[in-house]
N, C-alpha and C. Protein backbone atom coordinates (compact mmCIF):
# COMPACT_ATOMS: atom_id res chain seq x y z
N UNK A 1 -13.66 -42.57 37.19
CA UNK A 1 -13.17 -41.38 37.86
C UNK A 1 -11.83 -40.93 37.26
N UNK A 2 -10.79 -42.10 37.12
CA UNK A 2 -9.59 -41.63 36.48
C UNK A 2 -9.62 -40.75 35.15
N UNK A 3 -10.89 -41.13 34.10
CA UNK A 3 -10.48 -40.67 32.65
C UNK A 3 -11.33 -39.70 32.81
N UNK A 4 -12.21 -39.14 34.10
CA UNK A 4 -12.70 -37.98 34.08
C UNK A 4 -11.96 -36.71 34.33
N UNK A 5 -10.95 -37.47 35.21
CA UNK A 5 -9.67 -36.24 35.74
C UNK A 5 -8.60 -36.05 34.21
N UNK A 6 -8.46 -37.28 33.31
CA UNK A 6 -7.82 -36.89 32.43
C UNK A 6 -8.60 -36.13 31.39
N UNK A 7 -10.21 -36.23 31.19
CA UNK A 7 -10.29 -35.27 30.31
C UNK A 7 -10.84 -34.09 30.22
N UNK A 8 -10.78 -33.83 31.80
CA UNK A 8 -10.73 -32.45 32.38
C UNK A 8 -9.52 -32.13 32.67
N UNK A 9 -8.64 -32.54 32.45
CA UNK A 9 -7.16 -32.18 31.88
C UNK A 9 -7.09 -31.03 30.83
N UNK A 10 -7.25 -32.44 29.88
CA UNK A 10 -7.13 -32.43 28.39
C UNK A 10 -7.97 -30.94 28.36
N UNK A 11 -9.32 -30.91 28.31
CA UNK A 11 -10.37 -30.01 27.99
C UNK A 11 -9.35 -28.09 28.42
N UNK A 12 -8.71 -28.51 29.50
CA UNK A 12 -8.42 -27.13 29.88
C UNK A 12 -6.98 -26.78 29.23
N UNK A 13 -6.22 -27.95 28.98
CA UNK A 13 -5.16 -27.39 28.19
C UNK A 13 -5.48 -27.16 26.65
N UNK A 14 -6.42 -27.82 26.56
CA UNK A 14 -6.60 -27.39 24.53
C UNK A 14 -7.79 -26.06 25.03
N UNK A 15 -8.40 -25.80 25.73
CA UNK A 15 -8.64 -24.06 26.10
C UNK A 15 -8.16 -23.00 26.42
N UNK A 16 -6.41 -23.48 27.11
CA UNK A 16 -5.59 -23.02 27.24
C UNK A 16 -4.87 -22.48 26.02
N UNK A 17 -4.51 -23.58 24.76
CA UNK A 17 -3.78 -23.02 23.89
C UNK A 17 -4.85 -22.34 23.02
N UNK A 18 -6.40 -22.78 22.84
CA UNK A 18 -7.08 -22.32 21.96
C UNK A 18 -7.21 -20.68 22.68
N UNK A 19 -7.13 -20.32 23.73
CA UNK A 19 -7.00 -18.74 24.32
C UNK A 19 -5.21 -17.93 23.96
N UNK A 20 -4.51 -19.20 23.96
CA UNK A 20 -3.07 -18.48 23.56
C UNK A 20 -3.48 -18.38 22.06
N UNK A 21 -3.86 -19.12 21.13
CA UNK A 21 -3.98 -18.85 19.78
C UNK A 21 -4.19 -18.06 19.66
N UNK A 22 -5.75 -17.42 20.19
CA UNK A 22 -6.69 -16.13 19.92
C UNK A 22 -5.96 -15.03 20.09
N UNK A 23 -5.24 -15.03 21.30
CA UNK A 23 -4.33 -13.69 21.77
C UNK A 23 -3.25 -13.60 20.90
N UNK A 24 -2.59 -14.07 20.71
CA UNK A 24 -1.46 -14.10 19.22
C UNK A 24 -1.61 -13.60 17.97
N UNK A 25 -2.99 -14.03 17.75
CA UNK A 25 -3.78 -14.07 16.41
C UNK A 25 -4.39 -12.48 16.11
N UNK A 26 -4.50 -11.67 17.81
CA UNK A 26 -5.24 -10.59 17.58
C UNK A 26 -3.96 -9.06 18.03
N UNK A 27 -2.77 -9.94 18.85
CA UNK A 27 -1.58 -9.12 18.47
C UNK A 27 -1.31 -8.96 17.70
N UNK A 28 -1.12 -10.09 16.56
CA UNK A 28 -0.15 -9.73 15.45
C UNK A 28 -1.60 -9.26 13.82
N UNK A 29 -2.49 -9.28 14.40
CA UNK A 29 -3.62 -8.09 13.52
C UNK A 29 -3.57 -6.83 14.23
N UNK A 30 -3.43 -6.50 15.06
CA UNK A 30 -2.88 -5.60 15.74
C UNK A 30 -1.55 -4.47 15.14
N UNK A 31 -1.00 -5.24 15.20
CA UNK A 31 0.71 -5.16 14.45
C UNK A 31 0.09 -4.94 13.10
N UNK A 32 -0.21 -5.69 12.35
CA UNK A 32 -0.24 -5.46 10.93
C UNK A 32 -1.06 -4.29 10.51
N UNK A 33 -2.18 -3.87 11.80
CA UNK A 33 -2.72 -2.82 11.29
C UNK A 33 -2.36 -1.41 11.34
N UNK A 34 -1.10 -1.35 12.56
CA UNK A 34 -0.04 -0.34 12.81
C UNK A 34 0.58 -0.18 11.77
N UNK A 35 1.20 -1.36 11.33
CA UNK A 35 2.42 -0.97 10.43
C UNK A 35 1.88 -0.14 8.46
N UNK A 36 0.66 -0.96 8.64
CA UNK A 36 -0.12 -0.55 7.26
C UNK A 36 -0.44 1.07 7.28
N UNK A 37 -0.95 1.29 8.65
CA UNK A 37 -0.99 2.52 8.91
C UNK A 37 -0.20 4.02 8.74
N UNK A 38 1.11 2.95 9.08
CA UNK A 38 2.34 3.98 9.65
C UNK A 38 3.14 4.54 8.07
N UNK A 39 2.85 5.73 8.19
CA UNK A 39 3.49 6.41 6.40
C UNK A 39 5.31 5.65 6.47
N UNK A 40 5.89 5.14 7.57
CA UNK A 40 7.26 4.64 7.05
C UNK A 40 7.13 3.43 6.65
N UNK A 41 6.18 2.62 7.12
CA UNK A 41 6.23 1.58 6.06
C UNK A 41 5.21 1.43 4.92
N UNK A 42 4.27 2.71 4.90
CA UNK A 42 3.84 2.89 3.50
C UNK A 42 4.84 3.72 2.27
N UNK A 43 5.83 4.30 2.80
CA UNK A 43 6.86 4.96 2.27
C UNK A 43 7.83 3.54 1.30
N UNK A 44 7.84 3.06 2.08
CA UNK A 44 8.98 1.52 2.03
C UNK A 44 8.35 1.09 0.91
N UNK A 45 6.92 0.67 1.17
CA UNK A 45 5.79 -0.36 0.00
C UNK A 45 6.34 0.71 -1.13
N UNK A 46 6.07 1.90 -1.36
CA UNK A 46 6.22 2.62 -2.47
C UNK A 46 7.53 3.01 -3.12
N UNK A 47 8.59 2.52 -2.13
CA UNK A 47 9.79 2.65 -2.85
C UNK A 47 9.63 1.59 -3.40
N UNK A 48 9.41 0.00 -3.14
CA UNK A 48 9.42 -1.27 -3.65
C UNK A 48 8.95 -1.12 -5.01
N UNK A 49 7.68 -0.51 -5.61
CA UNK A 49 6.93 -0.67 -6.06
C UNK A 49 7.28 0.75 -7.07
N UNK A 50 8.05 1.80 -6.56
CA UNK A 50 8.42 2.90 -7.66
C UNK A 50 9.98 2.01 -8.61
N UNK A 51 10.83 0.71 -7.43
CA UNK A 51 11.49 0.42 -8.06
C UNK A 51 11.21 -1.15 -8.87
N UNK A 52 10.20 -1.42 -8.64
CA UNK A 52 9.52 -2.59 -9.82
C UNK A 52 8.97 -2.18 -10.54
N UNK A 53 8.56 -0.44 -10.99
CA UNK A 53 7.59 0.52 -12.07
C UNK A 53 8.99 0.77 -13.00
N UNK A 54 9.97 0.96 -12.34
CA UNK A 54 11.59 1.33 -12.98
C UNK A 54 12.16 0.60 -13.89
N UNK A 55 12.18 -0.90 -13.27
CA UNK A 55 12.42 -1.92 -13.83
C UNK A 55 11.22 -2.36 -15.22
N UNK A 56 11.08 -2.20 -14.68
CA UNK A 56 9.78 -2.89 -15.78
C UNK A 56 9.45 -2.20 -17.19
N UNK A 57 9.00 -0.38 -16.67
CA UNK A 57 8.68 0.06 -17.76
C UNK A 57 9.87 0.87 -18.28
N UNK A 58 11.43 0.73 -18.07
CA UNK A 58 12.66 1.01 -18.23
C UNK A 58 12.60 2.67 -18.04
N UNK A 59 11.77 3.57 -17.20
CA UNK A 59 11.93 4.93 -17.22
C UNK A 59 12.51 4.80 -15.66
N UNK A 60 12.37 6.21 -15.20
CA UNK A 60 12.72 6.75 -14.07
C UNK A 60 11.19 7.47 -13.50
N UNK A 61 11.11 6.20 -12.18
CA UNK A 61 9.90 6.60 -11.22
C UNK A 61 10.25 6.97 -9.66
N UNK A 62 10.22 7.88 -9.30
CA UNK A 62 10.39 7.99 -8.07
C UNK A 62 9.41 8.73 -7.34
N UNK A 63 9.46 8.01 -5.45
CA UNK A 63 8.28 9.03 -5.05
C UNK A 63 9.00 8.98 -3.53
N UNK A 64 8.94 10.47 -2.79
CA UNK A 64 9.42 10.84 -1.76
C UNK A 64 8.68 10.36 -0.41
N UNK A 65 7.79 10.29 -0.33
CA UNK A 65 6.67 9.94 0.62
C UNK A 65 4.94 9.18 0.24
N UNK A 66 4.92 8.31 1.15
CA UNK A 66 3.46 8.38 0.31
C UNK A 66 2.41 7.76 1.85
N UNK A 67 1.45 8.45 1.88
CA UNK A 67 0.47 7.97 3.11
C UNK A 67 -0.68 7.91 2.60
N UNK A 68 -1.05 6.84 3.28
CA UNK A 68 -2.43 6.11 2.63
C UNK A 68 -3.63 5.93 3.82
N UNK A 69 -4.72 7.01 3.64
CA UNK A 69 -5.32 7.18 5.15
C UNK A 69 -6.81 6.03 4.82
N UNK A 70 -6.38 5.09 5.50
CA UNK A 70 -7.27 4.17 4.69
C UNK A 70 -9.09 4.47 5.06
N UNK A 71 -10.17 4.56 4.74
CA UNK A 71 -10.06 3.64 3.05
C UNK A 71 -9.89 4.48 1.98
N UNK A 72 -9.94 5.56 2.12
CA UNK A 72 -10.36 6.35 0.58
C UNK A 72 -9.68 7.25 0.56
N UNK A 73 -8.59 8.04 1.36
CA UNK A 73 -7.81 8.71 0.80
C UNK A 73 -6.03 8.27 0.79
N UNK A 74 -5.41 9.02 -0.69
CA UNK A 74 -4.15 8.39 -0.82
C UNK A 74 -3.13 9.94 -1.05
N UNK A 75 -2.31 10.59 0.15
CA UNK A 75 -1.59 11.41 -0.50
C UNK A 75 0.19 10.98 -0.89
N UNK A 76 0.52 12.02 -1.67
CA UNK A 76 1.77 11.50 -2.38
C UNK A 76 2.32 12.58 -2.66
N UNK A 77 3.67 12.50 -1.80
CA UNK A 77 4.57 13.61 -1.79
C UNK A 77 6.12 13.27 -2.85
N UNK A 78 6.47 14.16 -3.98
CA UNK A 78 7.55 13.89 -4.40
C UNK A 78 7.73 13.32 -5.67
N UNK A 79 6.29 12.84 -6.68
CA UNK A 79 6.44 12.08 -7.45
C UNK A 79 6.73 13.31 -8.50
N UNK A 80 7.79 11.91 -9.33
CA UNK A 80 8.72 11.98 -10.34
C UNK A 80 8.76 11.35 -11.28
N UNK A 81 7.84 11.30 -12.96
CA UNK A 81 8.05 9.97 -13.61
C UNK A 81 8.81 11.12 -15.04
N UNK A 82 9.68 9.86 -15.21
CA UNK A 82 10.50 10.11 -16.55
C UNK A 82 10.11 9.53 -17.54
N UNK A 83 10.44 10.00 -19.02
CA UNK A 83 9.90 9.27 -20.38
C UNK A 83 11.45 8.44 -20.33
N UNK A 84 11.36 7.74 -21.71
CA UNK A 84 12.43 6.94 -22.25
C UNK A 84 13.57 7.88 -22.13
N UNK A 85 13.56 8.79 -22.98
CA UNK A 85 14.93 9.82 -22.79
C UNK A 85 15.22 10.76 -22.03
N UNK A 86 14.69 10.60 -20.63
CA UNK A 86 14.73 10.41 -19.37
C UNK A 86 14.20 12.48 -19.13
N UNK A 87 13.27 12.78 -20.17
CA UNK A 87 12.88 13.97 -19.59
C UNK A 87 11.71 14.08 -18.83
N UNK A 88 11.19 14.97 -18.47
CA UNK A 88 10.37 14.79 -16.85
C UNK A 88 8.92 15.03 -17.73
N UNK A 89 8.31 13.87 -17.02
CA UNK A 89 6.87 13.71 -17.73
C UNK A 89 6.24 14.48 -16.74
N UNK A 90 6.12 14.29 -15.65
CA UNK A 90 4.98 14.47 -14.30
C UNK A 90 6.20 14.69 -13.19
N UNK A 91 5.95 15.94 -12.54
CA UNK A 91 6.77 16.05 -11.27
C UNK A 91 5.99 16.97 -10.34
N UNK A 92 5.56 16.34 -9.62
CA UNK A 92 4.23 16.71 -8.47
C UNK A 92 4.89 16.96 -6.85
N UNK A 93 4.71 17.71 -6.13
CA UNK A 93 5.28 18.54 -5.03
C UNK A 93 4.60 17.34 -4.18
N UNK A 94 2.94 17.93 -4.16
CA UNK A 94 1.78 16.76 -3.72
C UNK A 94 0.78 16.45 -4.15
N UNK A 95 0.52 15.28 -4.06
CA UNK A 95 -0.50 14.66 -4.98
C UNK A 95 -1.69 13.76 -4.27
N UNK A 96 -2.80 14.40 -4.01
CA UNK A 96 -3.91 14.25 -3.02
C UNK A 96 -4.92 13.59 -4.25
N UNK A 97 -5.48 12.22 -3.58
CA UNK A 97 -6.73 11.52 -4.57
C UNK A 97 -7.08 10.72 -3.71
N UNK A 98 -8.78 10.63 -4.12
CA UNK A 98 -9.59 10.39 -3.14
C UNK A 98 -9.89 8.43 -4.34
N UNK A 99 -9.84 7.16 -3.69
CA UNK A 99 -10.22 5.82 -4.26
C UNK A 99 -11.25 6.28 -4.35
N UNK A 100 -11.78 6.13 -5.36
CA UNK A 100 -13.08 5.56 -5.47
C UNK A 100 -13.75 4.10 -6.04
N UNK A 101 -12.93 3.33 -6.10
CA UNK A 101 -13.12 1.68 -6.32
C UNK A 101 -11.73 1.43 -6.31
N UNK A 102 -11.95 0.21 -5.57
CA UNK A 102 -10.86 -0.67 -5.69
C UNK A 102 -11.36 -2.30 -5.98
N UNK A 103 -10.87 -2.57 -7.33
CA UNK A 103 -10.84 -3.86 -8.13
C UNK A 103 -9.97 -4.66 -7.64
N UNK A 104 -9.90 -5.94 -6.59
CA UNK A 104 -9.04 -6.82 -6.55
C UNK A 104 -9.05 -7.84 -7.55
N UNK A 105 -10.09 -8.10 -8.32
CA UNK A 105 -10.40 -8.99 -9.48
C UNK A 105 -9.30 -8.45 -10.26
N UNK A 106 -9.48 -7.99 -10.99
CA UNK A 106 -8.54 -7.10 -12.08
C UNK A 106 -7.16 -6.36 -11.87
N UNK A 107 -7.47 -6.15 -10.46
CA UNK A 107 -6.21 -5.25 -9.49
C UNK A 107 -5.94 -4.33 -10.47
N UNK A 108 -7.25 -3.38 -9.87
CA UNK A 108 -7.04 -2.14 -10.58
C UNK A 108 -7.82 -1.23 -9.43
N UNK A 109 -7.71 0.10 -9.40
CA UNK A 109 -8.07 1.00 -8.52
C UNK A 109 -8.47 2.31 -9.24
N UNK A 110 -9.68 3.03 -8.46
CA UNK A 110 -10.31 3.81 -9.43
C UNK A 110 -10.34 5.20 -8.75
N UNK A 111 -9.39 6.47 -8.98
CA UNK A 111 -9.09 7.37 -8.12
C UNK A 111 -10.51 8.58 -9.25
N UNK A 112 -10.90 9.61 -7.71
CA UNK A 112 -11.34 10.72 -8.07
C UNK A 112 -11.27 11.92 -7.40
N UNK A 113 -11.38 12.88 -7.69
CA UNK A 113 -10.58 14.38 -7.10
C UNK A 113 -8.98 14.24 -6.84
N UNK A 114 -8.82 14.15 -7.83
CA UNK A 114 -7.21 14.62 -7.90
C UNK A 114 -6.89 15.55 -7.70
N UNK A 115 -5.94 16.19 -6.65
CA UNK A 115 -5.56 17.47 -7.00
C UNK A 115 -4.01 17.11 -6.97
N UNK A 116 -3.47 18.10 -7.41
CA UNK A 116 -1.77 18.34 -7.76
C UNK A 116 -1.19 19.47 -7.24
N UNK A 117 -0.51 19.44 -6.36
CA UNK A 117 0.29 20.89 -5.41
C UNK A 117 1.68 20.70 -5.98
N UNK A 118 2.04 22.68 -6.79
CA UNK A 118 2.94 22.12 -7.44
C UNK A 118 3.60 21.05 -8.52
N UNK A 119 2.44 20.70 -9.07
CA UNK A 119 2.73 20.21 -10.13
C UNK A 119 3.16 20.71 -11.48
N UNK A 120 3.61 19.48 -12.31
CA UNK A 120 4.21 20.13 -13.79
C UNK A 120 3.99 19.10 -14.45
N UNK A 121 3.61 18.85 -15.29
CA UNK A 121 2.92 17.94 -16.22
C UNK A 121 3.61 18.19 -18.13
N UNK A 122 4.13 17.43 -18.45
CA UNK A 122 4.70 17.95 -19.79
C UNK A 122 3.65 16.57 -21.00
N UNK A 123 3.12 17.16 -21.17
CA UNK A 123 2.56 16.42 -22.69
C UNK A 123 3.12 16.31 -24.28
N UNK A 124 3.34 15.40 -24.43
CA UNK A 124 4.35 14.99 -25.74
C UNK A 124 3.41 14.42 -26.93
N UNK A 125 3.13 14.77 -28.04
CA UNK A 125 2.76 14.15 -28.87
C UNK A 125 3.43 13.42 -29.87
N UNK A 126 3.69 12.73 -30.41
CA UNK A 126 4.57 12.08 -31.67
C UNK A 126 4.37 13.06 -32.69
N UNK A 127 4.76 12.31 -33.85
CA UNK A 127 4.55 12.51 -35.42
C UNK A 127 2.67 11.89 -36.03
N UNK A 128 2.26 11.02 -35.45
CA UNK A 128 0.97 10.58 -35.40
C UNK A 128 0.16 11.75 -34.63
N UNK A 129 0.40 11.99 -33.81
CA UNK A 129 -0.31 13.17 -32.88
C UNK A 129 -1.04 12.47 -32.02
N UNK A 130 -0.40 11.55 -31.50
CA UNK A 130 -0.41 10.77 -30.36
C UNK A 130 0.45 10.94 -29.10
C-alpha cells in the first residue's frame, strides 16, 4: 500500500512537469513565431546581415526595411549596394520577389518575379567586356 501511494506520487509529479514542459515549449514557439514574423526584427536580421555583406565583400550594403511574409514572399525597402569605389551599383525604393526554392543544403535561395519600384541599376563593364 505504501509504494502504491509513492508511485502515484511520483506518476503525477513527472505529469505535472511533463505538462509544464509542453506549455513552455509551445509559448516560447509561440514567441519565436511572432518575432520571425514581426518586420522589426526582420529589419534587425537584415541590418546584421547587410553589415556581415559590408564586411566581407569590402563595399557598401545597406537596406532600410525588409519584411518577409512567410513562405514565399520577400519585400525590401531601401536597398543600396556600392561597387569598390563606392559608386552606386543598385539603389531600389522597393524590391518585391516571390522564393521560389529554398536550398538549405547549399544555403541558397531561388527568387522569381522580381519587381523593382524605383529602381536604378548601373551596369559596368571592364576592359574585357565583362
Amino acid at each position: 500500500m505504501f509504494m502504491f501511494v509513492i508511485m502515484t506520487k511520483l506518476i503525477k509529479i513527472l505529469g505535472r512537469s511533463i505538462g509544464i514542459l509542453l506549455e513552455w515549449t509551445l509559448v516560447l514557439l509561440i514567441l519565436f513565431i511572432f518575432f520571425i514574423r514581426a518586420p522589426f526584427f526582420q529589419t534587425y536580421l537584415a541590418k546584421q546581415a547587410t553589415e556581415y555583406l559590408s564586411k566581407d565583400l569590402k563595399v557598401d550594403v545597406s537596406i532600410d526595411r525588409i519584411a518577409l511574409v512567410f513562405p514565399f514572399h520577400l519585400d525590401v525597402d531601401g536597398l543600396l549596394l556600392n561597387d569598390l569605389e563606392s559608386d552606386t551599383l543598385i539603389h531600389v525604393g522597393t524590391l518585391h520577389a516571390k522564393i521560389s526554392d529554398v536550398n538549405l543544403n547549399d544555403k541558397t535561395f531561388t527568387f522569381s518575379d522580381i519587381e523593382l519600384d524605383k529602381g536604378v541599376v548601373h551596369l559596368k563593364r571592364n576592359k574585357q567586356g565583362v
